[in-house]
PDB file of N, CA and C in Angstrom:
ATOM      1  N   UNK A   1     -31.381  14.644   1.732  1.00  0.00           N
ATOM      2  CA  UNK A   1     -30.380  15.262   2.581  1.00  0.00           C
ATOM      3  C   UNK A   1     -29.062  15.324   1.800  1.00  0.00           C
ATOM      4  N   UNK A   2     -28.412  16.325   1.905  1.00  0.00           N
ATOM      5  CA  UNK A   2     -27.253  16.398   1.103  1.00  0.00           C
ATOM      6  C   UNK A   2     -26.175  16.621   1.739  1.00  0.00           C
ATOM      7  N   UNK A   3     -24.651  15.624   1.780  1.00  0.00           N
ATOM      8  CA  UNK A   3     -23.841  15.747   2.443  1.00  0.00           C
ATOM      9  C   UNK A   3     -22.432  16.185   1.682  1.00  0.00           C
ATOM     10  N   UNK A   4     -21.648  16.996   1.920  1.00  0.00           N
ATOM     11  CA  UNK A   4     -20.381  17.305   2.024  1.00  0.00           C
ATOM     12  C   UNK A   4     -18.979  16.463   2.466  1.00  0.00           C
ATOM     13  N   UNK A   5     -18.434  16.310   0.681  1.00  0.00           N
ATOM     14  CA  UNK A   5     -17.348  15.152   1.342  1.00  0.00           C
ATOM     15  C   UNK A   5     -16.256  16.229   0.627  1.00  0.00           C
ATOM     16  N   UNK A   6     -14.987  16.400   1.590  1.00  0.00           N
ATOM     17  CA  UNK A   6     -13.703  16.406   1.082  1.00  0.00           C
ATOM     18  C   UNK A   6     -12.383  15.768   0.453  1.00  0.00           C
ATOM     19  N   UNK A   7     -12.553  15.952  -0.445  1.00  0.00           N
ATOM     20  CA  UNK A   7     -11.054  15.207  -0.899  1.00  0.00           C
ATOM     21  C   UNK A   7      -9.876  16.364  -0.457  1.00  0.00           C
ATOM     22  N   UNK A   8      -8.807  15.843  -0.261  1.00  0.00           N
ATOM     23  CA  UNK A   8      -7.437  16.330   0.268  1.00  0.00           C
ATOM     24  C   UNK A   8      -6.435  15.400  -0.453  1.00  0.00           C
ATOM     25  N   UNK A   9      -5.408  16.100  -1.094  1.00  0.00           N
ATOM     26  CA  UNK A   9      -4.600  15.388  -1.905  1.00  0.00           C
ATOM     27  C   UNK A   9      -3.100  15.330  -0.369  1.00  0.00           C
ATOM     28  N   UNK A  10      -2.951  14.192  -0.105  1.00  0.00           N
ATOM     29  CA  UNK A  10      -1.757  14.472   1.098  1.00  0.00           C
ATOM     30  C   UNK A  10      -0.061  14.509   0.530  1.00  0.00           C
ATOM     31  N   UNK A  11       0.522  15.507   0.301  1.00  0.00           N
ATOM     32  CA  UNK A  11       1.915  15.825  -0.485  1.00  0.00           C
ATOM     33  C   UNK A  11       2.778  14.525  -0.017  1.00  0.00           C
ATOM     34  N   UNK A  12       2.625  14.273   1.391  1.00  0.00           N
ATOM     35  CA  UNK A  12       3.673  13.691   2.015  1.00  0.00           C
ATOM     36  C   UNK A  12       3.389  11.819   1.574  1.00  0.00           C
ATOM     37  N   UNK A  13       2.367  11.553   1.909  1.00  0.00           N
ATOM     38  CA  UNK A  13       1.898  10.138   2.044  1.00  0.00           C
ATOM     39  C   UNK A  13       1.689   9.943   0.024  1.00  0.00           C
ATOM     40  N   UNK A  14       1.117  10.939  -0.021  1.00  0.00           N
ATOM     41  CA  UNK A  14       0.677  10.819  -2.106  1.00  0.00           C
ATOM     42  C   UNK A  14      -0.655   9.847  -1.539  1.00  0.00           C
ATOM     43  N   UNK A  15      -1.551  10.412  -1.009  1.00  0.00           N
ATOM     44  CA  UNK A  15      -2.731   9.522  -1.222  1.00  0.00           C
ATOM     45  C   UNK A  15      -3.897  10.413  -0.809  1.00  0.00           C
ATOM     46  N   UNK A  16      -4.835  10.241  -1.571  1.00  0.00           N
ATOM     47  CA  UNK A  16      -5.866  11.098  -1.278  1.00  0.00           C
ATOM     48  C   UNK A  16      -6.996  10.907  -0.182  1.00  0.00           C
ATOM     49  N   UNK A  17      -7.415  12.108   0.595  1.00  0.00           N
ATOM     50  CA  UNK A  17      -8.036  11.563   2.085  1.00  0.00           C
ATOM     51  C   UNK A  17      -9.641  11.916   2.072  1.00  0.00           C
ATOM     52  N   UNK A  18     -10.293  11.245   2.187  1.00  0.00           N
ATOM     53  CA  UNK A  18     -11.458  11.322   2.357  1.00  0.00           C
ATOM     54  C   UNK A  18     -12.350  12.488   3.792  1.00  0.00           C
ATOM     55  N   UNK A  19     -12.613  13.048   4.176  1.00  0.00           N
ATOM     56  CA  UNK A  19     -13.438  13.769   5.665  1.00  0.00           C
ATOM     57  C   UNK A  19     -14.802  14.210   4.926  1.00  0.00           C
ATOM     58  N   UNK A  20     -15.336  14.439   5.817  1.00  0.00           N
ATOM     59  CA  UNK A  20     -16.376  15.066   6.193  1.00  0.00           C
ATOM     60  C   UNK A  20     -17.125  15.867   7.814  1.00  0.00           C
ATOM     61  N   UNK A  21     -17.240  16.763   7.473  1.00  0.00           N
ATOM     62  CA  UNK A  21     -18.079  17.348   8.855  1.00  0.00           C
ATOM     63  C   UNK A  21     -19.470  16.949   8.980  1.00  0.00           C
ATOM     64  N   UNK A  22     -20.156  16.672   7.847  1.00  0.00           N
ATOM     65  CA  UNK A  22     -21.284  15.853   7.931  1.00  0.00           C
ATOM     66  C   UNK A  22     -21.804  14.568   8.110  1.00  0.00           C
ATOM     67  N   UNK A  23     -20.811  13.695   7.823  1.00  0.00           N
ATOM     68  CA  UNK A  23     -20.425  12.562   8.083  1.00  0.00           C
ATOM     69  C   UNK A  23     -19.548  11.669   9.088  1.00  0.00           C
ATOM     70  N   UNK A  24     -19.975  12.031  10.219  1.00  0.00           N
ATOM     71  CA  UNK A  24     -18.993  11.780  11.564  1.00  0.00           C
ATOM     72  C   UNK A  24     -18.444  10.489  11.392  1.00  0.00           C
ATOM     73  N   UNK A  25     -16.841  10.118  11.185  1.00  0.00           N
ATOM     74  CA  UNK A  25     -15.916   9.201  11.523  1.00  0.00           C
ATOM     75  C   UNK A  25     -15.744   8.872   9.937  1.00  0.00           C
ATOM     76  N   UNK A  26     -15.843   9.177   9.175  1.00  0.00           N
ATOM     77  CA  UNK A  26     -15.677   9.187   7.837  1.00  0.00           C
ATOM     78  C   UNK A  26     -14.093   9.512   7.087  1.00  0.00           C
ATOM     79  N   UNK A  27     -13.468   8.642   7.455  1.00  0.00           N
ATOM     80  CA  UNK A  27     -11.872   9.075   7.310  1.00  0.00           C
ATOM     81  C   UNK A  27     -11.128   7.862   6.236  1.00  0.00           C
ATOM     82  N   UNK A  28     -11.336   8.064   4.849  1.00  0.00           N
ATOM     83  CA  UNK A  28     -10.979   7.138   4.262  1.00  0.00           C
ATOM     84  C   UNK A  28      -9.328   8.112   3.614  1.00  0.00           C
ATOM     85  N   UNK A  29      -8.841   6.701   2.760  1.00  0.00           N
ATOM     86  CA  UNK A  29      -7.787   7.086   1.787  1.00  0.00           C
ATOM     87  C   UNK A  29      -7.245   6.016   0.551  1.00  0.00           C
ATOM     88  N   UNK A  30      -6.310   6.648  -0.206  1.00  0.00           N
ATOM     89  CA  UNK A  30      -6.708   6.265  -1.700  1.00  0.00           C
ATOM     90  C   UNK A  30      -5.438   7.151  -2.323  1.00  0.00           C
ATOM     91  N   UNK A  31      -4.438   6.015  -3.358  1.00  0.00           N
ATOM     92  CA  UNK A  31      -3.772   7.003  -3.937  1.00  0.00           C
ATOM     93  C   UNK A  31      -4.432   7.145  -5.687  1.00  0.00           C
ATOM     94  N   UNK A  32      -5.574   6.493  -5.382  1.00  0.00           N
ATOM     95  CA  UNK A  32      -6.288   7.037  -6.605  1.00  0.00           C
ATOM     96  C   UNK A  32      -7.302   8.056  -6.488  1.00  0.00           C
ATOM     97  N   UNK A  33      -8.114   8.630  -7.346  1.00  0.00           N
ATOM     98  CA  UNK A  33      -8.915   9.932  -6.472  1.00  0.00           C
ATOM     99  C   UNK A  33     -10.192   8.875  -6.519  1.00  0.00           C
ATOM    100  N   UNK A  34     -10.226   8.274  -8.050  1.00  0.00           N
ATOM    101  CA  UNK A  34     -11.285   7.664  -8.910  1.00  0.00           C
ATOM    102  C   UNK A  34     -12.183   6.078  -7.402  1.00  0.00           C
ATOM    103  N   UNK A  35     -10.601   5.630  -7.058  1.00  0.00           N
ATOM    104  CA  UNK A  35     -10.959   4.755  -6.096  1.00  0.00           C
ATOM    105  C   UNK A  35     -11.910   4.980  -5.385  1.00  0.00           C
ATOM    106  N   UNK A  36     -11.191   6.393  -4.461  1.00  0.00           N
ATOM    107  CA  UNK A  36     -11.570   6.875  -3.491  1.00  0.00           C
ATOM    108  C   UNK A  36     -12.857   7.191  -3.638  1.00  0.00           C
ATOM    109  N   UNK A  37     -13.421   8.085  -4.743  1.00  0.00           N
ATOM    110  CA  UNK A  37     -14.442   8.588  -5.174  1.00  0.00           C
ATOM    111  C   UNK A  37     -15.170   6.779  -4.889  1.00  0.00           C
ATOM    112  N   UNK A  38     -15.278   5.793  -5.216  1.00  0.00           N
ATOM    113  CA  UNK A  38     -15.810   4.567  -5.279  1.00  0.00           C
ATOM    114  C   UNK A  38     -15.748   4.061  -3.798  1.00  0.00           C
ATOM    115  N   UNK A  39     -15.183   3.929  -3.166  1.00  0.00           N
ATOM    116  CA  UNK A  39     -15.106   3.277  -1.965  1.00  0.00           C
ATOM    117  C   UNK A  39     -15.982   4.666  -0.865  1.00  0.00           C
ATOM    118  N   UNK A  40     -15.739   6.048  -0.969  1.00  0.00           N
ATOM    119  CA  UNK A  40     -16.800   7.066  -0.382  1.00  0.00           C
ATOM    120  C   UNK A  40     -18.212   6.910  -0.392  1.00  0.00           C
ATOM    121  N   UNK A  41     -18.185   6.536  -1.938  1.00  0.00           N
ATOM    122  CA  UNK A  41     -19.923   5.853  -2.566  1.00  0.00           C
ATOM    123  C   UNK A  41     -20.840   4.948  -1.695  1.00  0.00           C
ATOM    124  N   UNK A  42     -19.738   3.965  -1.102  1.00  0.00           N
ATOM    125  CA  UNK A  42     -20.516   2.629  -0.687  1.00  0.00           C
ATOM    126  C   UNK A  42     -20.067   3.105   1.136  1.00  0.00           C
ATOM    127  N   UNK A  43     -18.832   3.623   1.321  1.00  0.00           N
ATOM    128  CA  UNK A  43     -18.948   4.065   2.698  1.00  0.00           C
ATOM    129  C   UNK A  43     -19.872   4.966   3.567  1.00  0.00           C
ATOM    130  N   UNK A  44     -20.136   5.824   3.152  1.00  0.00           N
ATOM    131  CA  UNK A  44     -21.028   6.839   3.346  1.00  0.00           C
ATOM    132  C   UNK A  44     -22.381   5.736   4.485  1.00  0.00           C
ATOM    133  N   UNK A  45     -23.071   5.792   2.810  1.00  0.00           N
ATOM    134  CA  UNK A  45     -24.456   5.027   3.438  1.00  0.00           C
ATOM    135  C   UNK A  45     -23.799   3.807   4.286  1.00  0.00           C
ATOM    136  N   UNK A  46     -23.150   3.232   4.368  1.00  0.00           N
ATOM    137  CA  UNK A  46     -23.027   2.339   5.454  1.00  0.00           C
ATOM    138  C   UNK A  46     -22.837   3.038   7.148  1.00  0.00           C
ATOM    139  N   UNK A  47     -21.855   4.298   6.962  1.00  0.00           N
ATOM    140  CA  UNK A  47     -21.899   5.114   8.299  1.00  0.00           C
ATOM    141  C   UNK A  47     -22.918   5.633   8.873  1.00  0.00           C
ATOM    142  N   UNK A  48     -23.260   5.929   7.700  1.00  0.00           N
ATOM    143  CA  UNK A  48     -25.419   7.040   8.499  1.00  0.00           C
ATOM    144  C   UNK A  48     -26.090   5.676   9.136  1.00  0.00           C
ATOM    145  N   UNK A  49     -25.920   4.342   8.669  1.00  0.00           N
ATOM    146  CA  UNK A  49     -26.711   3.507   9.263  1.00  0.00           C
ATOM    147  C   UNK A  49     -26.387   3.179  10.783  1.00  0.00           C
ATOM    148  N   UNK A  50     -25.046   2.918  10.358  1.00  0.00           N
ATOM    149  CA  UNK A  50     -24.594   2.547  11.894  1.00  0.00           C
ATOM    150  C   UNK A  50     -24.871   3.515  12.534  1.00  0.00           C
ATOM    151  N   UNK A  51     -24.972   5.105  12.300  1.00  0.00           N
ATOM    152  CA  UNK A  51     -25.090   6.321  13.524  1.00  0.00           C
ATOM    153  C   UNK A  51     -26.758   6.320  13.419  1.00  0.00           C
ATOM    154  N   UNK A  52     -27.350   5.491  13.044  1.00  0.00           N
ATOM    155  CA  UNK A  52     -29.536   5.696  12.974  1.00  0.00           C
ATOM    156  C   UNK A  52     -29.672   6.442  12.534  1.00  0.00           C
ATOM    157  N   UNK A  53     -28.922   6.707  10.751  1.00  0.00           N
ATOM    158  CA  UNK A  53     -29.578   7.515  10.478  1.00  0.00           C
ATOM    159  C   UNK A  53     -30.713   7.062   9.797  1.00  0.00           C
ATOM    160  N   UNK A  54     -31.632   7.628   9.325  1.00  0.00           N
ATOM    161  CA  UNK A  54     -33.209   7.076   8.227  1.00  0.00           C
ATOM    162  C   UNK A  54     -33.607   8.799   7.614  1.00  0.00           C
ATOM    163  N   UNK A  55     -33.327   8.219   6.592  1.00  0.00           N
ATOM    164  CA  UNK A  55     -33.539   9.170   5.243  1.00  0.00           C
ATOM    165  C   UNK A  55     -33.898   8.720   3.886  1.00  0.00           C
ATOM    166  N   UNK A  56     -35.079   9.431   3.192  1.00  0.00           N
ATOM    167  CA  UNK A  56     -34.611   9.625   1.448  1.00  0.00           C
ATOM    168  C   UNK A  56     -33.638   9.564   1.065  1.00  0.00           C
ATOM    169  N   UNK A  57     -33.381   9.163  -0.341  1.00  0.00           N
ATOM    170  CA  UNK A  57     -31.942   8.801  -0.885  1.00  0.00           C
ATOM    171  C   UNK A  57     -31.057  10.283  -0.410  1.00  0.00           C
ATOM    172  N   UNK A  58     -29.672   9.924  -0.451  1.00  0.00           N
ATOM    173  CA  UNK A  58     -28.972  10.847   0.050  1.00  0.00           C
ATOM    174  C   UNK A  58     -28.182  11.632  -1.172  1.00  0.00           C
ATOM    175  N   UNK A  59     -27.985  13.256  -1.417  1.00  0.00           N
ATOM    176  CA  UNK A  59     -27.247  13.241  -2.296  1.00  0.00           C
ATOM    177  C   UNK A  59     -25.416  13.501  -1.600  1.00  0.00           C
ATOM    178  N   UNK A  60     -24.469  13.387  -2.720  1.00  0.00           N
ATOM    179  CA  UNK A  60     -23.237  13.332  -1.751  1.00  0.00           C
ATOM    180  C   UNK A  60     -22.375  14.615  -2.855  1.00  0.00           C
ATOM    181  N   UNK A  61     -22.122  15.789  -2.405  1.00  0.00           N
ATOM    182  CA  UNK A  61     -21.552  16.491  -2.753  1.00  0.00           C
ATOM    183  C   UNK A  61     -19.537  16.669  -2.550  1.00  0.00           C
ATOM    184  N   UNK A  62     -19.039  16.130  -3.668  1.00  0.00           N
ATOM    185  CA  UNK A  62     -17.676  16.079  -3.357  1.00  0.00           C
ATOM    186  C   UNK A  62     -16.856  17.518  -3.884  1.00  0.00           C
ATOM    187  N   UNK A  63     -16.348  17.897  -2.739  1.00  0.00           N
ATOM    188  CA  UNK A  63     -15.150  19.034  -2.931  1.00  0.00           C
ATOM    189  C   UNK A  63     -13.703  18.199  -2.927  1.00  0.00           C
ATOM    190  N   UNK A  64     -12.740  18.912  -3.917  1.00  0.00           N
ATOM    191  CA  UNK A  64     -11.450  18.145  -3.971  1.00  0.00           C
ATOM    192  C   UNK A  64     -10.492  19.450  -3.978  1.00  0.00           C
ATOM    193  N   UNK A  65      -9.320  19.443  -3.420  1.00  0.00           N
ATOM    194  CA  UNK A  65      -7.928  19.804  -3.459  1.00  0.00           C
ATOM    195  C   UNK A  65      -6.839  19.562  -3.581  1.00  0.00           C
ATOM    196  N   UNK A  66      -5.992  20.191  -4.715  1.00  0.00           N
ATOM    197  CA  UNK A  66      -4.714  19.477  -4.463  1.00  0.00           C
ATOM    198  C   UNK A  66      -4.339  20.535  -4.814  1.00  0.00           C
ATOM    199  N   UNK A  67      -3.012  20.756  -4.233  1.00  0.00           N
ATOM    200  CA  UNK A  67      -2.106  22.106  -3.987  1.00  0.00           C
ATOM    201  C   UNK A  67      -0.423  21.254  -4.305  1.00  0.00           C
ATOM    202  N   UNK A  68       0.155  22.062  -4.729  1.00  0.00           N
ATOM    203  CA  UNK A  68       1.439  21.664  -5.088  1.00  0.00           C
ATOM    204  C   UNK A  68       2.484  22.738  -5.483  1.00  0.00           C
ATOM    205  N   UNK A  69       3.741  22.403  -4.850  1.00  0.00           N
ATOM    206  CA  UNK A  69       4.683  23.103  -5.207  1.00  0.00           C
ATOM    207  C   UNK A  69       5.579  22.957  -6.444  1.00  0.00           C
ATOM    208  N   UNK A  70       5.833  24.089  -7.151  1.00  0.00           N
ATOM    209  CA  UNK A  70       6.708  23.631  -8.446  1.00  0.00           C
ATOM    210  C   UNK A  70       7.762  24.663  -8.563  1.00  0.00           C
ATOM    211  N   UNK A  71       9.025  24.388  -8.918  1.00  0.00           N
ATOM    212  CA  UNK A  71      10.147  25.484  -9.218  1.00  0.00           C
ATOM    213  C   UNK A  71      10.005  25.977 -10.746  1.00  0.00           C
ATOM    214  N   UNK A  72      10.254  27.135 -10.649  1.00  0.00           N
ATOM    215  CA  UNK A  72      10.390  27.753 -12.624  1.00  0.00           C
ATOM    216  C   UNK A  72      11.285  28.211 -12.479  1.00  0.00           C
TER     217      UNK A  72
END
């Protein structure tokens, strides 16, 4: 099963946010990406358990953004 995680870079806070639509309640953060990417790893499979999930290994597909303003 393959799930969809977002990274979101947040301008205001400077820390990067974890969601998913596939992953219900999945709301982490991190002003590292690398962290984040590490702590998503081990969160994940702990959430599908608590919601029943039972599956083959899972794969975890990460999308990232960061948008920023700059003057020239």
């Amino acid at each position: 099963m393959e799930y969809t995680i977002n990274f979101t870079w947040d301008n205001e806070a400077y820390v990067w946010i974890a969601t998913s639509n596939d992953v219900p309640g999945l709301v982490l953060e991190s002003s590292s990406f690398d962290d984040l990417l590490e702590r998503t790893r081990n969160a994940v499979p702990e959430i599908l358990e608590l919601n029943n999930f039972k599956s083959p290994p899972i794969t975890l597909t990460f999308l990232s953004k960061r948008q920023e303003r700059i003057s020239i």
